[in-house]
C-alpha atoms as a PDB file:
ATOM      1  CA  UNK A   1      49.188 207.546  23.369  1.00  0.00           C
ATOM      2  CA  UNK A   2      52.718 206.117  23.457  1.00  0.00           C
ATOM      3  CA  UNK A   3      55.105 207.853  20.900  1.00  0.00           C
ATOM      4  CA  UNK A   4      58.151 206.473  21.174  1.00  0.00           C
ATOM      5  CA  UNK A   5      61.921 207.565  19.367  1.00  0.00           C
ATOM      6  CA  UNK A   6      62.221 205.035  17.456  1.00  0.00           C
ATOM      7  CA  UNK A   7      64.905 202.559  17.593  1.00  0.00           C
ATOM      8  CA  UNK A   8      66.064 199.693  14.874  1.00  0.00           C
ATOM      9  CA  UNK A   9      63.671 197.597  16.225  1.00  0.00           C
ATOM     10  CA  UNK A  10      60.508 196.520  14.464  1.00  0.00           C
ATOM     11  CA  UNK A  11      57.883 194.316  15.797  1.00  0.00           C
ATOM     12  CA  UNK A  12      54.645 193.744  14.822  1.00  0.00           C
ATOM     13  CA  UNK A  13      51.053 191.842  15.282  1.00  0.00           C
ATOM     14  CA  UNK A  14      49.081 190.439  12.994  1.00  0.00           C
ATOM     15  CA  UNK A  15      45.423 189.074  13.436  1.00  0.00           C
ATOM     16  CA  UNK A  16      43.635 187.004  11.092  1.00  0.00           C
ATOM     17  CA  UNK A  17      40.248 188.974  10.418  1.00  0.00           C
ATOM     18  CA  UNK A  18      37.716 186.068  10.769  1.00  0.00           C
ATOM     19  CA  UNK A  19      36.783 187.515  14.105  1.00  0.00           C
ATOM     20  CA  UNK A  20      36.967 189.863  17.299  1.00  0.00           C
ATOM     21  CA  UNK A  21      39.833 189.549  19.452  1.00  0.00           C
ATOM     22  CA  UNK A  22      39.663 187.670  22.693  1.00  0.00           C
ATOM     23  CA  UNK A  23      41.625 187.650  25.601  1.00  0.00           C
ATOM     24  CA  UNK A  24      44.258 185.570  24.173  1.00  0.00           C
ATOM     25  CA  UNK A  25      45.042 187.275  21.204  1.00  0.00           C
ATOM     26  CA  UNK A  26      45.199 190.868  23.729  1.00  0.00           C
ATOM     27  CA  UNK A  27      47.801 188.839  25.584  1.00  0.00           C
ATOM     28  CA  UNK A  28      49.536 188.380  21.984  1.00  0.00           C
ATOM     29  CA  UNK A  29      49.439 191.615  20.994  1.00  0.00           C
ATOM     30  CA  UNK A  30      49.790 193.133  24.136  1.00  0.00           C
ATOM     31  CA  UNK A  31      53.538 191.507  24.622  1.00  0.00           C
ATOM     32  CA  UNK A  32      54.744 192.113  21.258  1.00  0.00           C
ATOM     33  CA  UNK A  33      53.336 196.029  21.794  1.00  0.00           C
ATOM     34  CA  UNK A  34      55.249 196.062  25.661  1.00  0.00           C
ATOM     35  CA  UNK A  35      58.554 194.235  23.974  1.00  0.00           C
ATOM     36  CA  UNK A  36      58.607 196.707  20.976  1.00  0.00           C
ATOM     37  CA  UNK A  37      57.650 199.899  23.079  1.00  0.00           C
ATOM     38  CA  UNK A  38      60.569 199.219  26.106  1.00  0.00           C
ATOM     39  CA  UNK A  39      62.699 199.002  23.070  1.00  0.00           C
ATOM     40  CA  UNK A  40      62.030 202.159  21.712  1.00  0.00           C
ATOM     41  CA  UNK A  41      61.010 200.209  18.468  1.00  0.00           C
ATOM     42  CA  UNK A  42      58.475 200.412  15.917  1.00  0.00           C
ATOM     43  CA  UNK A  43      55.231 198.104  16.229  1.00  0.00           C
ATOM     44  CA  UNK A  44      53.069 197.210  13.520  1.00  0.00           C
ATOM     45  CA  UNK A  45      49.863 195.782  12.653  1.00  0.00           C
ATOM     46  CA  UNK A  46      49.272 193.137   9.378  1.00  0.00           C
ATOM     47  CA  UNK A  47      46.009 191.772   8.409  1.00  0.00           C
ATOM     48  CA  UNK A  48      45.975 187.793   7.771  1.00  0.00           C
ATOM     49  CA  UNK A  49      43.480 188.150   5.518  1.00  0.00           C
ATOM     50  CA  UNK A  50      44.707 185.840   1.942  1.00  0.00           C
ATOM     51  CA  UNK A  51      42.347 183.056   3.328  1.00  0.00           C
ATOM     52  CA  UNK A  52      39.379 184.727   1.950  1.00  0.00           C
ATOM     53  CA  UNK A  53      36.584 182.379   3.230  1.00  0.00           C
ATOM     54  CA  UNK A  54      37.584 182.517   6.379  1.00  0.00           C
ATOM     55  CA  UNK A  55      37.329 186.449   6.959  1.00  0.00           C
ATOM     56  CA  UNK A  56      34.425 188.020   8.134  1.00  0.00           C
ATOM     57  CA  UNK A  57      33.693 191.372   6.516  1.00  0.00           C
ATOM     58  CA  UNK A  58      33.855 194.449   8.756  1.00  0.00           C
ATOM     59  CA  UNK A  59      36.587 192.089  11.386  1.00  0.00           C
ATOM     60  CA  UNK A  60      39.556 194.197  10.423  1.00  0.00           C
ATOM     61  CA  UNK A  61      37.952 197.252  11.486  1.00  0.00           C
ATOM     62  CA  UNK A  62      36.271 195.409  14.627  1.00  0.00           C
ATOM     63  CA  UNK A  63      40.022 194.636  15.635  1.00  0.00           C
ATOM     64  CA  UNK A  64      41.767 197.791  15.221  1.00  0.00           C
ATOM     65  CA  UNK A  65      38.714 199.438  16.857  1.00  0.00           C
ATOM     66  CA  UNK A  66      39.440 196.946  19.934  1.00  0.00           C
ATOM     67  CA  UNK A  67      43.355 197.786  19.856  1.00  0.00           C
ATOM     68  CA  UNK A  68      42.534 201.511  19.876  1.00  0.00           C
ATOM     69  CA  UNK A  69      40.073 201.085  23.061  1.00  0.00           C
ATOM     70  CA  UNK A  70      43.034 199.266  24.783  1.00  0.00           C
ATOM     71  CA  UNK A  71      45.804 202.457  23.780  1.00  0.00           C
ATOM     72  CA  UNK A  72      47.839 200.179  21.692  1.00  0.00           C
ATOM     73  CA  UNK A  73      47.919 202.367  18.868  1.00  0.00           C
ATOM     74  CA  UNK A  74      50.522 201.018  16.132  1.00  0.00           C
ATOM     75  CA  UNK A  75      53.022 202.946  13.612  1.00  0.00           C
ATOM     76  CA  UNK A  76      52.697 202.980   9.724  1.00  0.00           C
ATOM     77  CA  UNK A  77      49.617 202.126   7.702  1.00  0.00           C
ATOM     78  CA  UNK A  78      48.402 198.685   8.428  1.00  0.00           C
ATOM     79  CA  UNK A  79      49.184 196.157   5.752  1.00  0.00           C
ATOM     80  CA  UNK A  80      46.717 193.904   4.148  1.00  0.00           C
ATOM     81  CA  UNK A  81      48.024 190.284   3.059  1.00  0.00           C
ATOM     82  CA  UNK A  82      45.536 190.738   0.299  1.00  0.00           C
ATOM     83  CA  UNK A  83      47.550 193.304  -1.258  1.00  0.00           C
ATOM     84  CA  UNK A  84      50.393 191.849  -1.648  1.00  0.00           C
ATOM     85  CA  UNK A  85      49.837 188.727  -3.898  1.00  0.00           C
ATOM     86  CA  UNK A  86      51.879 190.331  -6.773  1.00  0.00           C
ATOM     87  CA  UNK A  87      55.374 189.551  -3.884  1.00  0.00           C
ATOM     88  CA  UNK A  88      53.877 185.569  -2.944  1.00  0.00           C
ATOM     89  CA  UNK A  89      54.169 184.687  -6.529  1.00  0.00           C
ATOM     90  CA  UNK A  90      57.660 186.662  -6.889  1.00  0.00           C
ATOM     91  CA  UNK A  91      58.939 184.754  -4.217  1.00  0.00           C
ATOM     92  CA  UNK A  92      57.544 181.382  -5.342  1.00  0.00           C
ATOM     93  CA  UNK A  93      59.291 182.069  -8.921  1.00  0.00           C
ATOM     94  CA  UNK A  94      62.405 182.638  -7.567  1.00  0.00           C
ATOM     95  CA  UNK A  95      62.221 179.345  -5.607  1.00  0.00           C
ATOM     96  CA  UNK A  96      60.733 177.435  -8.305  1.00  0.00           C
ATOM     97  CA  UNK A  97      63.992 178.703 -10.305  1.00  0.00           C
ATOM     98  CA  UNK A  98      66.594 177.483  -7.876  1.00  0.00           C
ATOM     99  CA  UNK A  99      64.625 173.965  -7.488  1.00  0.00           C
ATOM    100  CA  UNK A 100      63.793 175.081  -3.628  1.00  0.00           C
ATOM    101  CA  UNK A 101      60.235 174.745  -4.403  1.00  0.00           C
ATOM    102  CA  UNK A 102      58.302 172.498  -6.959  1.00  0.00           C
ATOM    103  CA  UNK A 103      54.675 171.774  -8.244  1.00  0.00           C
ATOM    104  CA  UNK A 104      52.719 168.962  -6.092  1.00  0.00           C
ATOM    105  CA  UNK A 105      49.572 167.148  -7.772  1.00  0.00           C
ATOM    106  CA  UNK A 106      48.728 165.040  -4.382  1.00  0.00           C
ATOM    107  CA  UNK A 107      45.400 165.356  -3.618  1.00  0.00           C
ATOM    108  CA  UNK A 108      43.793 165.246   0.504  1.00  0.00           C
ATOM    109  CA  UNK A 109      43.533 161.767   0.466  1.00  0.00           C
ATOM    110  CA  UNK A 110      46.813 161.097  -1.093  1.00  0.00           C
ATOM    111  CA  UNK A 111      48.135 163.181   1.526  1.00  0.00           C
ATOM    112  CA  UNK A 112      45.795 161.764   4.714  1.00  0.00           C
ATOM    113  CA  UNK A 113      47.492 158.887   3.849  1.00  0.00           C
ATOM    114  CA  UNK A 114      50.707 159.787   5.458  1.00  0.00           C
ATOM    115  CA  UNK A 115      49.762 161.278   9.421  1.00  0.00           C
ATOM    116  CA  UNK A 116      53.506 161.838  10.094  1.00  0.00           C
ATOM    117  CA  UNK A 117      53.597 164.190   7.416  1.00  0.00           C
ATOM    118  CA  UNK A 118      53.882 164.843   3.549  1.00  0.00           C
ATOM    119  CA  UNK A 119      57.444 162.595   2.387  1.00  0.00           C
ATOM    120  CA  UNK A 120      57.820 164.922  -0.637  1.00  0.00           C
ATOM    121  CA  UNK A 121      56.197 162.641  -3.286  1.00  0.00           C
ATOM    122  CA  UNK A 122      56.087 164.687  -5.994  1.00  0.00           C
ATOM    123  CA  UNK A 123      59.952 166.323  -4.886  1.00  0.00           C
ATOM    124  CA  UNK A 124      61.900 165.110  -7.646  1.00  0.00           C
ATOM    125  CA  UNK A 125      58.894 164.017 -10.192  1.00  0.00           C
ATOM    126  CA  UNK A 126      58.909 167.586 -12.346  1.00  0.00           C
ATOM    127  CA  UNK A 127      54.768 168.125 -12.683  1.00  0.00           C
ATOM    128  CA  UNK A 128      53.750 171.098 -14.629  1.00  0.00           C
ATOM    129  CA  UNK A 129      51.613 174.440 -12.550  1.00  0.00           C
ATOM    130  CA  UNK A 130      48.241 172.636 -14.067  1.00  0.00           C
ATOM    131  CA  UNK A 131      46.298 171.355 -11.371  1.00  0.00           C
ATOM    132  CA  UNK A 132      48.339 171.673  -8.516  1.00  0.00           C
ATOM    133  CA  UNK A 133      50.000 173.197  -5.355  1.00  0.00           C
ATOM    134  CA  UNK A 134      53.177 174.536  -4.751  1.00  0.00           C
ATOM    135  CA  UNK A 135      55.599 172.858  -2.011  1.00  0.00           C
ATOM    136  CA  UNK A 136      58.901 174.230  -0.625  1.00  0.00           C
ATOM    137  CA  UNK A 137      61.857 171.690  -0.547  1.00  0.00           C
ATOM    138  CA  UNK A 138      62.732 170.874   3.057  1.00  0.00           C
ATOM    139  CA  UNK A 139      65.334 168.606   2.002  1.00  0.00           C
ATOM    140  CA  UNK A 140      68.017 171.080   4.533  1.00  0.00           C
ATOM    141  CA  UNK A 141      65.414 172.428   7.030  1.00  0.00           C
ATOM    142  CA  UNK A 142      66.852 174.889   9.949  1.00  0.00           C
ATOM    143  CA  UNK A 143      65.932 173.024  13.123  1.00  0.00           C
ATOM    144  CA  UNK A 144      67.136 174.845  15.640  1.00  0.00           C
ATOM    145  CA  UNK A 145      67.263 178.357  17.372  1.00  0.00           C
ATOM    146  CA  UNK A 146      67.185 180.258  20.567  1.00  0.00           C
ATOM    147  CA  UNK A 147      64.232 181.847  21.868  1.00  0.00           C
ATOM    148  CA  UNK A 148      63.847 185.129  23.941  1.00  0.00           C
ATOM    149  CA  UNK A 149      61.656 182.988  26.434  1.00  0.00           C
ATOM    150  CA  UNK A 150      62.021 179.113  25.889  1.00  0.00           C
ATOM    151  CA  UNK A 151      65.530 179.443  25.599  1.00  0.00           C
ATOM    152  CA  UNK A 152      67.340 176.820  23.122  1.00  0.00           C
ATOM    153  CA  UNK A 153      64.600 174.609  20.761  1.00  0.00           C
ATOM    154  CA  UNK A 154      65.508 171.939  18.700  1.00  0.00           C
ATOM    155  CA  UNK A 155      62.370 170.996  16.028  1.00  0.00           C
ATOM    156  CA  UNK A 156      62.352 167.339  14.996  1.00  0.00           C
ATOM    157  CA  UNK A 157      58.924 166.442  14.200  1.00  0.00           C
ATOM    158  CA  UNK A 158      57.512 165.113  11.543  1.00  0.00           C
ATOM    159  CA  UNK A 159      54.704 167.360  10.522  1.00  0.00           C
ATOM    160  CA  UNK A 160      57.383 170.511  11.280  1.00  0.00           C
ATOM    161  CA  UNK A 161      60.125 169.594   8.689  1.00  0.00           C
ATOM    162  CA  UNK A 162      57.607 168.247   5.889  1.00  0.00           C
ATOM    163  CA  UNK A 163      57.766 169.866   2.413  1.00  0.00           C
ATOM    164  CA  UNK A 164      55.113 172.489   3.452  1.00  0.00           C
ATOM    165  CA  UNK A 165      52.678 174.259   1.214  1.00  0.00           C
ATOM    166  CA  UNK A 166      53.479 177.737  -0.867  1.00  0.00           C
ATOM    167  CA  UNK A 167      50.224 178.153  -2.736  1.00  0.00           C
ATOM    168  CA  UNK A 168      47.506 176.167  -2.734  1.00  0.00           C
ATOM    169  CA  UNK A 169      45.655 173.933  -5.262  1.00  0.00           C
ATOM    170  CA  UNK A 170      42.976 176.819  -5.300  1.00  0.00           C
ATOM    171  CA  UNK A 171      45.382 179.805  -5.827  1.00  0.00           C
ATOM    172  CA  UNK A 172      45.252 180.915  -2.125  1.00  0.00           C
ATOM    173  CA  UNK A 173      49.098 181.659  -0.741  1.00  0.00           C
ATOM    174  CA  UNK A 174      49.694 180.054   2.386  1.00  0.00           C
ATOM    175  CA  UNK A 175      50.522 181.341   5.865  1.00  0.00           C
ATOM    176  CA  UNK A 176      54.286 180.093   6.130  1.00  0.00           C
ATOM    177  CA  UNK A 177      54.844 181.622   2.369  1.00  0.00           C
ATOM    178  CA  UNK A 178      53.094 185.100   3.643  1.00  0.00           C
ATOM    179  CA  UNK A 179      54.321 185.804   7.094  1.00  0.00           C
ATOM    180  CA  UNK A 180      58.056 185.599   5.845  1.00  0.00           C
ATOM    181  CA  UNK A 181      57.931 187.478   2.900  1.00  0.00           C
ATOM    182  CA  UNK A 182      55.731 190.289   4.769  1.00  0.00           C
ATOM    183  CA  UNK A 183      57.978 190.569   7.524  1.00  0.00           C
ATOM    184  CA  UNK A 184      61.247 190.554   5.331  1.00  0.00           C
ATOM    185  CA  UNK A 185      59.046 193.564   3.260  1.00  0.00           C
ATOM    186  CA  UNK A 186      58.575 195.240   6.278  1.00  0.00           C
ATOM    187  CA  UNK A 187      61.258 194.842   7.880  1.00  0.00           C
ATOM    188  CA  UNK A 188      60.630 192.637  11.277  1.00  0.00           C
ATOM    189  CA  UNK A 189      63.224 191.548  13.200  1.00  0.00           C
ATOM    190  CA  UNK A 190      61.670 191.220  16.410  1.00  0.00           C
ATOM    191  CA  UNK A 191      58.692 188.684  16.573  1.00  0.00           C
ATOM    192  CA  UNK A 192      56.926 187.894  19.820  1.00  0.00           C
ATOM    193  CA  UNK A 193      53.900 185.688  18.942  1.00  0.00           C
ATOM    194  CA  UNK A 194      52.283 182.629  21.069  1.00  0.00           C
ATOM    195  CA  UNK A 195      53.953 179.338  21.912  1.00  0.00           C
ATOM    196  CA  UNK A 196      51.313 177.270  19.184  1.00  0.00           C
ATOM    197  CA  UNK A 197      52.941 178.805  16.532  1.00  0.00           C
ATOM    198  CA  UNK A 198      56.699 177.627  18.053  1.00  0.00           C
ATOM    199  CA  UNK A 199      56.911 174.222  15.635  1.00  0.00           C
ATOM    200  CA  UNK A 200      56.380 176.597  12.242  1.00  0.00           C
ATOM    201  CA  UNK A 201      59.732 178.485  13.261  1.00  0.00           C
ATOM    202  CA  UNK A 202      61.624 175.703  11.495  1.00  0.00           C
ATOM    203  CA  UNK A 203      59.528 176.201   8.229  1.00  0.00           C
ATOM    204  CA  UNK A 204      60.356 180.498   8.419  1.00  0.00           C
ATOM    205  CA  UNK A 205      64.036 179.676   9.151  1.00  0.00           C
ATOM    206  CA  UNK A 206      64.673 177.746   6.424  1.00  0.00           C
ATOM    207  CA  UNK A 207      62.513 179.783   3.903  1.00  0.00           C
ATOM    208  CA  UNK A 208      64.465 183.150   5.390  1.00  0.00           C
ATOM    209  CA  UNK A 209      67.283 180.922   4.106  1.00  0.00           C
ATOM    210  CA  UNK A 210      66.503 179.913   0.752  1.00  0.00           C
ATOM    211  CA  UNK A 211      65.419 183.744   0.078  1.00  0.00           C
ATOM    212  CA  UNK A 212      68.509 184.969   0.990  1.00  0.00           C
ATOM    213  CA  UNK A 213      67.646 187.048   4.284  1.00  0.00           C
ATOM    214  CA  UNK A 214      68.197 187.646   8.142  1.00  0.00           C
ATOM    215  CA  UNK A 215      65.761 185.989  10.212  1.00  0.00           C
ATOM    216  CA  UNK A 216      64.514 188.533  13.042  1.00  0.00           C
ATOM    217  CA  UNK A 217      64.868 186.916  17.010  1.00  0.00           C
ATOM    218  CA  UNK A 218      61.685 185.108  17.964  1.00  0.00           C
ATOM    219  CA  UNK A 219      60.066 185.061  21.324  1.00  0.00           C
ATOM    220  CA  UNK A 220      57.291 182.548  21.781  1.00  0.00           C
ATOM    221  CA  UNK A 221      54.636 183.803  24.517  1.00  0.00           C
ATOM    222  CA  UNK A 222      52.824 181.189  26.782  1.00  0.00           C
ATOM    223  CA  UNK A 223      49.152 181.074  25.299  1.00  0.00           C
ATOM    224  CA  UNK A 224      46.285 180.959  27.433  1.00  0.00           C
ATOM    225  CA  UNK A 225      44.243 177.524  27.591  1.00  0.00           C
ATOM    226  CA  UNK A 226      41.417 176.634  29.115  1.00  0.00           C
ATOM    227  CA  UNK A 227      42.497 173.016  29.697  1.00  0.00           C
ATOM    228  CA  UNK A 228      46.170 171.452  28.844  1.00  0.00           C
ATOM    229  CA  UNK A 229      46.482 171.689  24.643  1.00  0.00           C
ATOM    230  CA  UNK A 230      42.936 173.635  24.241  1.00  0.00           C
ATOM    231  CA  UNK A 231      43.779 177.195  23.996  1.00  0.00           C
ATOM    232  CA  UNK A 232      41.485 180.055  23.974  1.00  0.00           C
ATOM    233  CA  UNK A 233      40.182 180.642  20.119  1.00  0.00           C
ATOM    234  CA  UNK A 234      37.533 181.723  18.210  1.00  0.00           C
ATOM    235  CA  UNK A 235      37.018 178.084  16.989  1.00  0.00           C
ATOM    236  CA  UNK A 236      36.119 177.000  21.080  1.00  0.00           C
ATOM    237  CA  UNK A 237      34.251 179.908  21.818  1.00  0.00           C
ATOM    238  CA  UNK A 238      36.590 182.777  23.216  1.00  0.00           C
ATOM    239  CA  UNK A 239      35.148 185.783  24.693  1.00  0.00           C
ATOM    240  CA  UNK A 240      34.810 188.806  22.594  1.00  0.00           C
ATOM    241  CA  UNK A 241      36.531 191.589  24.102  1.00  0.00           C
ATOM    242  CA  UNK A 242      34.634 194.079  25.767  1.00  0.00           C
ATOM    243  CA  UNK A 243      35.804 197.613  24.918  1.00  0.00           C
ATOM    244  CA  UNK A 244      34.272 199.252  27.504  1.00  0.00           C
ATOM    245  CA  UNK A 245      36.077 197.194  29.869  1.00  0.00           C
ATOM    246  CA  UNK A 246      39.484 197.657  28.555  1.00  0.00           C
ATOM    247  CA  UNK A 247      41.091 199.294  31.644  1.00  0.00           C
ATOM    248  CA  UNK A 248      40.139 195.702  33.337  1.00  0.00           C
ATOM    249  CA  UNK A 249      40.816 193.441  30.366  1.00  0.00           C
ATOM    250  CA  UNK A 250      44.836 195.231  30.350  1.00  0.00           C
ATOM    251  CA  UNK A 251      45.067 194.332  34.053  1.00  0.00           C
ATOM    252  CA  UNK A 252      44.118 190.837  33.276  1.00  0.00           C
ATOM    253  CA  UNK A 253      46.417 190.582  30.571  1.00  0.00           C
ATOM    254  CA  UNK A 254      49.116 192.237  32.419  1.00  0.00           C
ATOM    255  CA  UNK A 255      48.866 190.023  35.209  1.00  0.00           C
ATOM    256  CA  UNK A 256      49.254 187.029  33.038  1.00  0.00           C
ATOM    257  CA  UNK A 257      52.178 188.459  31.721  1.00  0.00           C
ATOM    258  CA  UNK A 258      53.337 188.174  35.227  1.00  0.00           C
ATOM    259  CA  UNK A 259      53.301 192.023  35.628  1.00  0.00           C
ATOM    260  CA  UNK A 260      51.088 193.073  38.701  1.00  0.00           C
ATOM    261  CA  UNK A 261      49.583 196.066  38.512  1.00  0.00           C
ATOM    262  CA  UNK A 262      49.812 198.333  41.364  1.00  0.00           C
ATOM    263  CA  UNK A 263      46.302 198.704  43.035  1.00  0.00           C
ATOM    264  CA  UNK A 264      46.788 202.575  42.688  1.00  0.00           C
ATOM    265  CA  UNK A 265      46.638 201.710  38.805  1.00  0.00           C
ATOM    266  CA  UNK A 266      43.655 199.609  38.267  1.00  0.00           C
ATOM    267  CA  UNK A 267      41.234 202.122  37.579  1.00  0.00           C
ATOM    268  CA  UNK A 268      43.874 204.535  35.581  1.00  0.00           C
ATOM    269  CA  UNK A 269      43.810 204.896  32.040  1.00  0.00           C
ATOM    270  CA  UNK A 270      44.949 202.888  29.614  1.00  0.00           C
ATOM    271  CA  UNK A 271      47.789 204.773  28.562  1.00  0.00           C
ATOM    272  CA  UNK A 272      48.919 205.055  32.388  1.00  0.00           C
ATOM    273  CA  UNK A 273      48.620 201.358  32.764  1.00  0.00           C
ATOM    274  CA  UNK A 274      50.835 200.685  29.577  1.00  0.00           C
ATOM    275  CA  UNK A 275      53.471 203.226  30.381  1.00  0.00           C
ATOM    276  CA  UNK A 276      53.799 201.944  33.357  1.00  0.00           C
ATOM    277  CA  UNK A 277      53.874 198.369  32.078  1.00  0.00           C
ATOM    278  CA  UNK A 278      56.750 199.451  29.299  1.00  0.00           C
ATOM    279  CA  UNK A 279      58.928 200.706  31.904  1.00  0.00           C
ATOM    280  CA  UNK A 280      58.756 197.175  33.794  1.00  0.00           C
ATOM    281  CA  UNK A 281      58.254 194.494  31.236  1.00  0.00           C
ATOM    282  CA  UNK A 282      60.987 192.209  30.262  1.00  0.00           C
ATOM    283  CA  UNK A 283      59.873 189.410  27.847  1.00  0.00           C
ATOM    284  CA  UNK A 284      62.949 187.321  29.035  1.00  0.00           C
ATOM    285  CA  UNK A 285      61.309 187.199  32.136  1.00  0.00           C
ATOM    286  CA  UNK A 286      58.357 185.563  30.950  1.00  0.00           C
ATOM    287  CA  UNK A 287      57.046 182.255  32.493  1.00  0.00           C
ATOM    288  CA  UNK A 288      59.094 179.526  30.314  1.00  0.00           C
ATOM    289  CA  UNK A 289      55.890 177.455  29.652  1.00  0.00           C
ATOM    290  CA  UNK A 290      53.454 176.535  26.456  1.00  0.00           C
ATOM    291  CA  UNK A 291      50.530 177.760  28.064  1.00  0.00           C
ATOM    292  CA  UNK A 292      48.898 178.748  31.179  1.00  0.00           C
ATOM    293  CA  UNK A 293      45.440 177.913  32.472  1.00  0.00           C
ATOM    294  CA  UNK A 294      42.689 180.152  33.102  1.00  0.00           C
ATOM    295  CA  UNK A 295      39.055 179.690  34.660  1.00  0.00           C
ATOM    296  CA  UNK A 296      36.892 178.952  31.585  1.00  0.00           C
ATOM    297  CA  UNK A 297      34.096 180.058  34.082  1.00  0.00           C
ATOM    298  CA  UNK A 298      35.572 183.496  33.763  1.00  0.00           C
ATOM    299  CA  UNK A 299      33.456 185.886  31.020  1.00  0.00           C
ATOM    300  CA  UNK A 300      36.149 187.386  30.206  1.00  0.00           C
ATOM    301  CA  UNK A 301      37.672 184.570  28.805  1.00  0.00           C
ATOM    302  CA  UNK A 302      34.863 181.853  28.175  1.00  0.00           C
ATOM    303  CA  UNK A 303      31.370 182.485  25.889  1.00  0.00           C
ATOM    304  CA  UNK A 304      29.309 180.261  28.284  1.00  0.00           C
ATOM    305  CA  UNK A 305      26.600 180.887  26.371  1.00  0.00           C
ATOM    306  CA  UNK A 306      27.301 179.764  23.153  1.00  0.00           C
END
């Protein structure tokens, strides 16, 4: 095990429950652990799990079980969105107060009404909490930053700057609301996560913004895809992991990373194979790409039998 001095830095993964982790969320977690670990920093580990419906009981433990078999063993106590409902709503008052954030009645088909995006109907119309969702005000979105890996982004679209959801109609707090004010609790300022999240960044920046706080750097990964814009996922049938096969599935990652393992490695231990891979990773260095393909004939990757 890796137990590093730590710095100021603080990274951190965190999977969504509803599932076992597949090759692409190792990549994920593997280059936020690498990034955090050749910076002498902290690296945590947050459960996703306010979308209720979606989990799958016994997932968390499935995960950190699979993290453990690969060595990347994290700092802290992991941290459970569930817990932390009580800080959602505090930060939803306080933008509800300074008229960041407002109460929107539009129902699905109101809203499938407009493909480009929400246009902040209900913005300025003053509906009560009964009956409806809560929107943030994007009327002076942050659009642009610099990335570790894909270097200078500008965000533009539609669907990107919209008024974006806070809490739902049904009481559940959404992701954009949850991932900022969990890594401003725990003090992030170093997130490495996959390119498919890249268009949300606009909705954290400005939201880090209207709460008052430092945004930590971002570094979006390339994600692994089967085929251009259809990247490995639970939803289209992802590969478990196979624990027993972690020495082989860190290679694999590795190597996508563009870190090539010496052959005198391959058949080391885990913890050999990630030292090793600290002392020589540079996420700067990453491919400066979306995505890369892999062979959805490969197991490791693709359930062909599903």
């Amino acid at each position: 095990m890796l137990t590093p001095s730590f710095t100021a830095y603080v990274g951190r993964f965190a999977p969504s429950p509803s599932g076992p982790l597949h090759f692409g969320s190792l990549v994920a977690a593997l280059a936020s652990f690498l990034d955090a670990r050749a910076h002498r920093g902290r690296w945590l580990i947050r459960m996703e799990d306010t979308d209720a419906p979606r989990c799958i009981a016994g997932a968390d433990q499935a995960i950190l079980t699979t993290l453990r078999a690969h060595g990347l063993y994290w700092d802290d106590e992991v941290l459970y969105q569930s817990t932390r409902t009580v800080a959602y709503q505090q930060a939803i008052n306080s933008l509800l107060a300074t008229h960041q954030a407002y109460y929107c009645t539009c129902t699905r088909k109101v809203i499938r009404q407009y493909p480009e995006g929400y246009p902040g109907t209900c913005r300025h119309v003053g509906h009560g909490p009964q009956n409806a969702s809560v929107r943030f005000n994007m009327a002076l979105p942050e659009t642009s930053f610099t990335d570790r890996i894909q270097g200078s982004q500008l965000i533009n679209t539609a669907h990107a700057l919209e008024d974006f959801v806070l809490r739902r109609r049904d009481g559940l707090y959404a992701y954009n609301l949850a991932v900022v004010v969990d890594d401003i609790y725990q003090q992030v300022n170093h997130v490495v996560r996959g390119s498919d999240i890249l268009p949300t960044t606009a909705a954290h920046l400005t939201l880090y913004k209207a709460l008052g706080k430092t945004a930590p750097t971002y570094a979006h990964i390339p994600v692994a895809a089967t085929e251009h814009g259809y990247k490995l996922s639970k939803q289209n049938k992802a590969a478990p992991l196979d624990n027993q096969k972690a020495t082989e599935n860190l290679v694999m990652a590795l190597n996508f990373l563009h870190l090539q393992v010496p052959d005198t490695l391959t058949r080391a231990s885990c913890d050999k194979i990630l030292a090793w891979a600290v002392s020589h990773f540079d996420c700067e260095k990453l491919p400066h790409v979306s995505e890369i393909i892999v062979d959805k004939r490969e197991s490791t990757y693709y359930n062909q039998s599903i």
